[in-house]
Structures are given as structure tokens and as C-alpha cells.
Protein backbone atom coordinates (compact mmCIF):
# COMPACT_ATOMS: atom_id res chain seq x y z
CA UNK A 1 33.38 81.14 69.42
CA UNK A 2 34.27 78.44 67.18
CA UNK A 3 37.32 79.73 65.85
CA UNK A 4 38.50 80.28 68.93
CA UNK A 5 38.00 77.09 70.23
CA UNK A 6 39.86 75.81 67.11
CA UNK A 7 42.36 78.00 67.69
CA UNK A 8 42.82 76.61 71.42
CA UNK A 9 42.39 72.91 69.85
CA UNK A 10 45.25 73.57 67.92
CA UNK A 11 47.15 75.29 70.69
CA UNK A 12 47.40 71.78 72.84
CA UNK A 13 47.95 69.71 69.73
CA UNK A 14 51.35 71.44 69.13
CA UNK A 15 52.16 71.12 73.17
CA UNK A 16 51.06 67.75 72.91
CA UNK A 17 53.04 66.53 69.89
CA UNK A 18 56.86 67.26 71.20
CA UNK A 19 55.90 66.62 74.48
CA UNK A 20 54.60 62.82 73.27
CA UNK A 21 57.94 62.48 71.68
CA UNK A 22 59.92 63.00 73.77
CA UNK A 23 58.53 61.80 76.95
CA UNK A 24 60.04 58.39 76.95
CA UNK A 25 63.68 59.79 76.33
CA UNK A 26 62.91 61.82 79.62
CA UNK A 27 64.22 61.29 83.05
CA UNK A 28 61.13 61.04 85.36
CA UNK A 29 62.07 61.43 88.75
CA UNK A 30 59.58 59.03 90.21
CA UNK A 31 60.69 56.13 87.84
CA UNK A 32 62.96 53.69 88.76
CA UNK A 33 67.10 54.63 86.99
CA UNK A 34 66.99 51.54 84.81
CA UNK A 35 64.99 53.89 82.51
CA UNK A 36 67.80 55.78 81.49
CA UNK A 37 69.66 52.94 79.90
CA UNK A 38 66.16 52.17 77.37
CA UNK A 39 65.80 53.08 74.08
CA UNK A 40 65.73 52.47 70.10
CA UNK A 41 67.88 54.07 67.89
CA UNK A 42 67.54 54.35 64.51
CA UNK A 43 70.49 52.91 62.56
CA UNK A 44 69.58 53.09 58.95
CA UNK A 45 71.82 51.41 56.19
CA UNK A 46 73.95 49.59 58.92
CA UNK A 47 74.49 45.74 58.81
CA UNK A 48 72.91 43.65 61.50
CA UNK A 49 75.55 40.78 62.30
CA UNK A 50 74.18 37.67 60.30
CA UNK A 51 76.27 34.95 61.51
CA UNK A 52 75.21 34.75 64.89
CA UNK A 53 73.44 31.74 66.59
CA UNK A 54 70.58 31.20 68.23
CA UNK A 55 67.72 27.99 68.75
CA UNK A 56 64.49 28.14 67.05
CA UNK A 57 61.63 26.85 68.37
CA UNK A 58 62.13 23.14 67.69
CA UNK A 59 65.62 23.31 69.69
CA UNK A 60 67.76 23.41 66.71
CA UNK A 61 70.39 25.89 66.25
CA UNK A 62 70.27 28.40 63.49
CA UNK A 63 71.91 31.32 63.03
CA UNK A 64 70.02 34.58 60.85
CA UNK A 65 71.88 34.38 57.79
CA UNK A 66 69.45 30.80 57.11
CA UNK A 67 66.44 33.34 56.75
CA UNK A 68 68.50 36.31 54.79
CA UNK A 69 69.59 36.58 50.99
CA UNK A 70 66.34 36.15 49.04
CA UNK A 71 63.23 38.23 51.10
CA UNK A 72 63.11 41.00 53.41
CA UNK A 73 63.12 40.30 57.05
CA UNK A 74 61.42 41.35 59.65
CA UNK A 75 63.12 41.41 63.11
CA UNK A 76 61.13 41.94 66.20
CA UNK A 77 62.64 42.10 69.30
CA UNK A 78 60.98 40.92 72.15
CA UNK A 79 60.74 38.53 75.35
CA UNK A 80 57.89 35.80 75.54
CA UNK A 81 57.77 35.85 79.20
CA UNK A 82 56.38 39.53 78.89
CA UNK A 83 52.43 39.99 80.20
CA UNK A 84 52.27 43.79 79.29
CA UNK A 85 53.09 44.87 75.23
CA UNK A 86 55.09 42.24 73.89
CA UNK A 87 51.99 40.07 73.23
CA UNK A 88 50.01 43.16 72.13
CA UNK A 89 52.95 43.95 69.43
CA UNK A 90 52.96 40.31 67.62
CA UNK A 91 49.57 40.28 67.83
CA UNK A 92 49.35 43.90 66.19
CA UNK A 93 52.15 42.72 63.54
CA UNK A 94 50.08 39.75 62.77
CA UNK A 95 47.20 41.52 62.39
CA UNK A 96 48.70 44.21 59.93
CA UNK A 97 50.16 41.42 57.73
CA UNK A 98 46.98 39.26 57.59
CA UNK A 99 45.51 41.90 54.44
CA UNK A 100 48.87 42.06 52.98
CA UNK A 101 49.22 40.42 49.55
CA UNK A 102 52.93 39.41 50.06
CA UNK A 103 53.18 35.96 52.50
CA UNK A 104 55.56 35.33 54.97
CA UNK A 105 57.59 32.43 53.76
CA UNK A 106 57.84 33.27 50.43
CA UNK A 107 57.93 36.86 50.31
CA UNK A 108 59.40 37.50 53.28
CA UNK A 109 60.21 36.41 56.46
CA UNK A 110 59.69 37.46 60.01
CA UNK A 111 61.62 37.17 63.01
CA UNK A 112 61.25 37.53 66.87
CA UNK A 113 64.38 37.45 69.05
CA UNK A 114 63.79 37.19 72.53
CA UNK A 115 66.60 39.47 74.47
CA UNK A 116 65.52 37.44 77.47
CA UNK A 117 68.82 34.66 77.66
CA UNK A 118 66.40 32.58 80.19
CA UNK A 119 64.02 32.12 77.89
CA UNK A 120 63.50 28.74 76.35
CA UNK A 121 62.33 27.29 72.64
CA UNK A 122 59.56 26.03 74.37
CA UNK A 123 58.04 29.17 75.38
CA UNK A 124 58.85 30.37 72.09
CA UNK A 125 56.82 27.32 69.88
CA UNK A 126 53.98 28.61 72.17
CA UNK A 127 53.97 31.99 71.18
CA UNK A 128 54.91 31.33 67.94
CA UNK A 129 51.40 28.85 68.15
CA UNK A 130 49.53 31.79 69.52
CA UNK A 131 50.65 34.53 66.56
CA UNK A 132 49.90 31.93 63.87
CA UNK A 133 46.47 31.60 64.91
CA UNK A 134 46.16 35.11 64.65
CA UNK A 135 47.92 35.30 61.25
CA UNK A 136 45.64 32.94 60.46
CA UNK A 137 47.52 32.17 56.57
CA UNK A 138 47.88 28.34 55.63
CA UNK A 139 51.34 27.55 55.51
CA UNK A 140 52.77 30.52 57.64
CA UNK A 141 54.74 28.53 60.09
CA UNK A 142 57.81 28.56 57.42
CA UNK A 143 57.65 32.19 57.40
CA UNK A 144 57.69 32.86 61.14
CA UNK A 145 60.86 32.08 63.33
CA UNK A 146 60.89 32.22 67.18
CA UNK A 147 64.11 32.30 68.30
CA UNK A 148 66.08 32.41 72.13
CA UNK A 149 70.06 32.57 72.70
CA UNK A 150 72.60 33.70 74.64
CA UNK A 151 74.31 36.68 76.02
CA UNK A 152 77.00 36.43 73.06
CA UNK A 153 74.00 36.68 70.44
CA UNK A 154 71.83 38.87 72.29
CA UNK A 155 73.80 41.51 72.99
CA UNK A 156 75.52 42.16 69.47
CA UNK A 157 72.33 41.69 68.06
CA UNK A 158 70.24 43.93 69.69
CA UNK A 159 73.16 46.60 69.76
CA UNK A 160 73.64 46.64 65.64
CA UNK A 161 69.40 47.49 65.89
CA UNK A 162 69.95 50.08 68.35
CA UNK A 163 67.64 48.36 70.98
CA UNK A 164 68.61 49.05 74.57
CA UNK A 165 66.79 47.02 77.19
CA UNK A 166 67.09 47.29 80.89
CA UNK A 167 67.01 44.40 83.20
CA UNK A 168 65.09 44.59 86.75
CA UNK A 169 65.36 42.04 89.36
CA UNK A 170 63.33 43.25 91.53
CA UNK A 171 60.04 42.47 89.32
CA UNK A 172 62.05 40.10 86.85
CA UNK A 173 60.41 41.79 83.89
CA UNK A 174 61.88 44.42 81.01
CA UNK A 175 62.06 47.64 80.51
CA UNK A 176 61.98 48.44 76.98
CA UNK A 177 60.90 50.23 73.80
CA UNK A 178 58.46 48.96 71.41
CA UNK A 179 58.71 48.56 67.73
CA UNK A 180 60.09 46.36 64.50
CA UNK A 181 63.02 46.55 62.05
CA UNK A 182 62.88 45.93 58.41
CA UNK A 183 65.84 44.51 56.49
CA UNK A 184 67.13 44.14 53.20
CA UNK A 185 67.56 40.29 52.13
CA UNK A 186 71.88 41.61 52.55
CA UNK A 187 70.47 42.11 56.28
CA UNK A 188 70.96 46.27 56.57
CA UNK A 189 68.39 48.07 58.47
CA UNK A 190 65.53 49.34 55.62
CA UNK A 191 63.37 50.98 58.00
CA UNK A 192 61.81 51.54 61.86
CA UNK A 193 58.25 50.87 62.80
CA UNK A 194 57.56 52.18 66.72
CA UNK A 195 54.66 51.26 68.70
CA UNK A 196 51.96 48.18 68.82
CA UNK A 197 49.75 49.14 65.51
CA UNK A 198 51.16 48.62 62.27
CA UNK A 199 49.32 49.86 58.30
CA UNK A 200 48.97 47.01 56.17
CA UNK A 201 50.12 49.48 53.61
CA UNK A 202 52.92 50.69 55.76
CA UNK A 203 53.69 47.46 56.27
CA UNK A 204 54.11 46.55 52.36
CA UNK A 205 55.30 49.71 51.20
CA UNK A 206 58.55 48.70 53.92
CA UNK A 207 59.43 45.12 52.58
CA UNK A 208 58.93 46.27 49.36
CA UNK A 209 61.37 48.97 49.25
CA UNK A 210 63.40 46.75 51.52
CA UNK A 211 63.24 44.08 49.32
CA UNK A 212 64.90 46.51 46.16
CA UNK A 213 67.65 46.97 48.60
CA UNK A 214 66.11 50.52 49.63
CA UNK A 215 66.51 52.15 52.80
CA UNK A 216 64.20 54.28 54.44
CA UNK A 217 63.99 57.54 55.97
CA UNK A 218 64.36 58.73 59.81
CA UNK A 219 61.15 58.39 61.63
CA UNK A 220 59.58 60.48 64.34
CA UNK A 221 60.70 58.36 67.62
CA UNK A 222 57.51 58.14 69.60
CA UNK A 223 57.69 55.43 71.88
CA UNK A 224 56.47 53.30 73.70
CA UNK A 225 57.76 52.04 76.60
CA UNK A 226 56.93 48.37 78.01
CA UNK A 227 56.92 47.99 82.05
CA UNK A 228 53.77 47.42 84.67
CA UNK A 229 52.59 49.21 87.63
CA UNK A 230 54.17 48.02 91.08
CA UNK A 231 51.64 47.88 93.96
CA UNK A 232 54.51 47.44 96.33
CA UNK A 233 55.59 50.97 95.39
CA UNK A 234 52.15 52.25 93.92
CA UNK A 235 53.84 54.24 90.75
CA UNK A 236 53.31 53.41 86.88
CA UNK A 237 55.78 52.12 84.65
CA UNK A 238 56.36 54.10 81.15
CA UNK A 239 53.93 51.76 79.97
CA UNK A 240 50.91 53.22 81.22
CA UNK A 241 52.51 56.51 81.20
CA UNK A 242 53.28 56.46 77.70
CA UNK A 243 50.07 54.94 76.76
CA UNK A 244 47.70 57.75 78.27
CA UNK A 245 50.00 60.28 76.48
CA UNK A 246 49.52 58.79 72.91
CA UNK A 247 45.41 58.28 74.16
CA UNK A 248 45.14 61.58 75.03
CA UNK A 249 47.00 63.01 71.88
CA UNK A 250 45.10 61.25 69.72
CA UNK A 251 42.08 62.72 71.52
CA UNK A 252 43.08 66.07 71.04
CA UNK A 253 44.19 65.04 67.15
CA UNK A 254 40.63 63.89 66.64
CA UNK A 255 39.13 66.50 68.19
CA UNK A 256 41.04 69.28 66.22
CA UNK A 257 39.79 67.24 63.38
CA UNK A 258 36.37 67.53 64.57
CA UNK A 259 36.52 71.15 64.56
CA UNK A 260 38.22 71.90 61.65
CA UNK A 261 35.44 69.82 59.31
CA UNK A 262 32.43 71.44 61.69
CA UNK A 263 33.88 74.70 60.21
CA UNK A 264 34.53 74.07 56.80
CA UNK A 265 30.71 72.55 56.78
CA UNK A 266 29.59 75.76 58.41
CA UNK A 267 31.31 78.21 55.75
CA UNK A 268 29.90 75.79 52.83
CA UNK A 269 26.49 76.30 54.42
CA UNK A 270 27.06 79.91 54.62
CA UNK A 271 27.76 79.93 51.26
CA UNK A 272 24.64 78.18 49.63
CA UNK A 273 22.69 80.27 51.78
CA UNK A 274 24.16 83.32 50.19
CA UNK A 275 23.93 82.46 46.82
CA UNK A 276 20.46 81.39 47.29
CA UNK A 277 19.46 84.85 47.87
């Protein structure tokens, strides 16, 4: 009985693994077209366009080669107007850098572009306000850049990352993937991180490889995508979609876990009781 409820365990983890990763590159025929255009590609080793300009959050304008040559960078894309995962991924960065022994500001250097050309550098000095608090290092506010800009930065920007956002004016919000970019201090792409939950020691082990000028590997894409749930239309955006699908994968992960140690304890036990005979 146990082996073959292992065996069935197992069964729906591997239907549940390519089925996670690639739901968000699927069309869903209840979700609104705009879907089709999102998505974030992997372009290892390419150059992200330094000299472009945007304002910080005092107002002034900077452009990205001011925080590139010396440190790592990392480049979070993002609008501060968003009330579904863009909050829960700074906050999730700035938690998974807190136990890192590097500091921003000195060791490296992070940086959130909002895609959003409304958006202003007073909304982002108050999230930038916000993810210090929950940084919580003395000194960080050197090491963390909020920045807002125009179409003619956006755009190039977000294309060298392979970031493709979808606009809907219907809600005003986003749709978009989820994730960071690490680059080298030159300012080529080192390596992806997808999703709102980032490894301190995932986190390190990516600036400092980036940092040596070291690029990264291809990562499994499983996204997540950022949207809401209309009640004018009563469907779910790939937010909520996408979340249950990762919830319920990890479910079935853990509980193939579960399972697997239950049995190994079981033939151990089997074992002592045979030799004690």
C-alpha cells in the first residue's frame, strides 16, 4: 500500500512539474489577449544599454551607468503603483539580502525600474522608504535606487532584459512576469531569479559570480504572473492562477517527500528488527 501510494505521489509530481512551467507561456482561453504579449526571457551574456536616463527618487536625473563599473547590480523591474506582487517581490528581495554578508552600497547595488512611464519619483522615495525598513541595514539608502522614466528608457531597457509587459486600460494595472536580473559591474546579464522568494545563498552565490564577471546558466522559467481578479467579469488573473499551481506543486513535492522518508524509516525499522533476532 505504501509503495503504491508513493508510486502515485510521484506520478502527479512529474504531471505537475511541466505543467507548472509552462502554464504562464500558455494561451488560456478565458484570459484576457494582453497575456500573450507577457513574458521574461532569458538573455544571458547580453549588454543592458547603460547610458540611458531616468529620475531617481529625489527628482534628479541619472542614467545606470552612475551605479555600474565597480559592484554587481541588481535590476528589478517593477511598477510602484502595483497592489498585487510587486510589493510582495521587494519585500521578498529585501528579505533575502537582510542575512547576506555583502551590503548594498558597497558591495553591490540594487535597482528597481518602474516600466510604468506615469509613475512619479515620489511614489518611488515611498517605496523605496517602505523596502528600507524592511532591509532594515544602517546606511542602505546609498545602495538602493528607485528610479521612473520615459517611454525612450523604458522600452530599450526592459527589451535588452527580455521583460515583456502588457498594458490594460480597462483596470489600469500590469500584466507581467515576476523576477530579478543580476549584472556584471560591465552591465551584461549574470543571471535570472523568477518568482517572489529569493535564498540568501542564492542570492550571494549570483553577485558573487557576477561580480568576477561570470555568467550564469539557463534557469527553469517558472513564472509568475502579476494581475488581480476582476469582479466585473468574475475570472482570475495569472496571478492567482499561477499562484495555486506553484501551492499545489509544492504540496504534492512535500508530500512525495513525506512518503519517501516514511519508507526509508520503515525499511530501517525492518532492519533492526531483523537483526535483533
Amino acid at each position: 500500500m505504501r509503495y503504491a501510494a508513493q508510486v502515485c505521489v510521484l506520478f502527479l509530481i512529474a504531471w505537475a512539474l511541466p505543467a507548472a512551467a509552462s502554464a504562464p507561456t500558455q494561451a488560456h482561453p478565458h484570459l484576457p489577449p494582453l497575456f500573450r504579449e507577457v513574458g521574461f526571457e532569458q538573455r544571458l551574456n547580453e549588454e543592458v544599454p547603460l547610458d540611458l536616463t531616468f529620475r531617481d527618487e529625489a527628482g534628479r536625473t541619472v542614467s545606470l551607468r552612475e551605479y555600474s563599473g565597480s559592484r554587481p547590480v541588481i535590476l528589478v523591474p517593477v511598477y510602484y503603483s502595483c497592489t498585487t506582487l510587486c510589493p510582495i517581490l521587494l519585500d521578498g528581495l529585501a528579505r533575502g539580502l537582510r542575512p547576506v554578508s555583502l551590503n548594498a552600497g558597497k558591495d553591490f547595488e540594487v535597482i528597481a525600474v518602474s516600466f510604468n512611464p506615469r509613475e512619479t519619483p515620489g511614489q518611488a522615495a515611498a517605496r523605496k522608504e517602505h523596502v528600507l525598513t524592511r532591509y532594515g541595514r544602517p546606511g542602505a539608502a546609498n545602495g538602493w535606487h528607485f528610479l521612473v522614466g520615459t517611454e525612450a528608457s523604458i522600452q530599450p531597457l526592459m527589451k535588452a532584459i527580455g521583460f515583456r509587459y502588457a498594458y490594460d486600460a480597462t483596470t489600469d494595472q500590469y500584466a507581467h512576469a515576476v523576477g530579478i536580473v543580476v549584472l556584471t559591474p560591465q552591465g551584461k546579464i549574470a543571471r535570472y531569479f523568477y518568482g517572489i522568494d529569493y535564498p540568501p545563498r542564492d542570492l550571494r552565490l549570483g553577485l558573487v559570480e557576477a561580480a568576477g564577471g561570470r555568467i550564469g546558466t539557463p534557469i527553469d522559467q517558472v513564472l509568475l504572473m502579476c494581475y488581480h481578479y476582476d469582479p466585473l467579469t468574475g475570472q482570475y488573473g495569472l496571478i492567482v492562477m499561477n499562484v495555486v499551481r506553484l501551492a499545489g506543486l509544492a504540496t504534492l513535492l512535500a508530500l512525495g517527500a513525506f512518503i519517501v522518508v516514511m519508507v526509508r524509516r520503515d525499511r530501517l525499522a525492518a532492519r533492526h528488527a531483523g537483526g535483533a533476532h
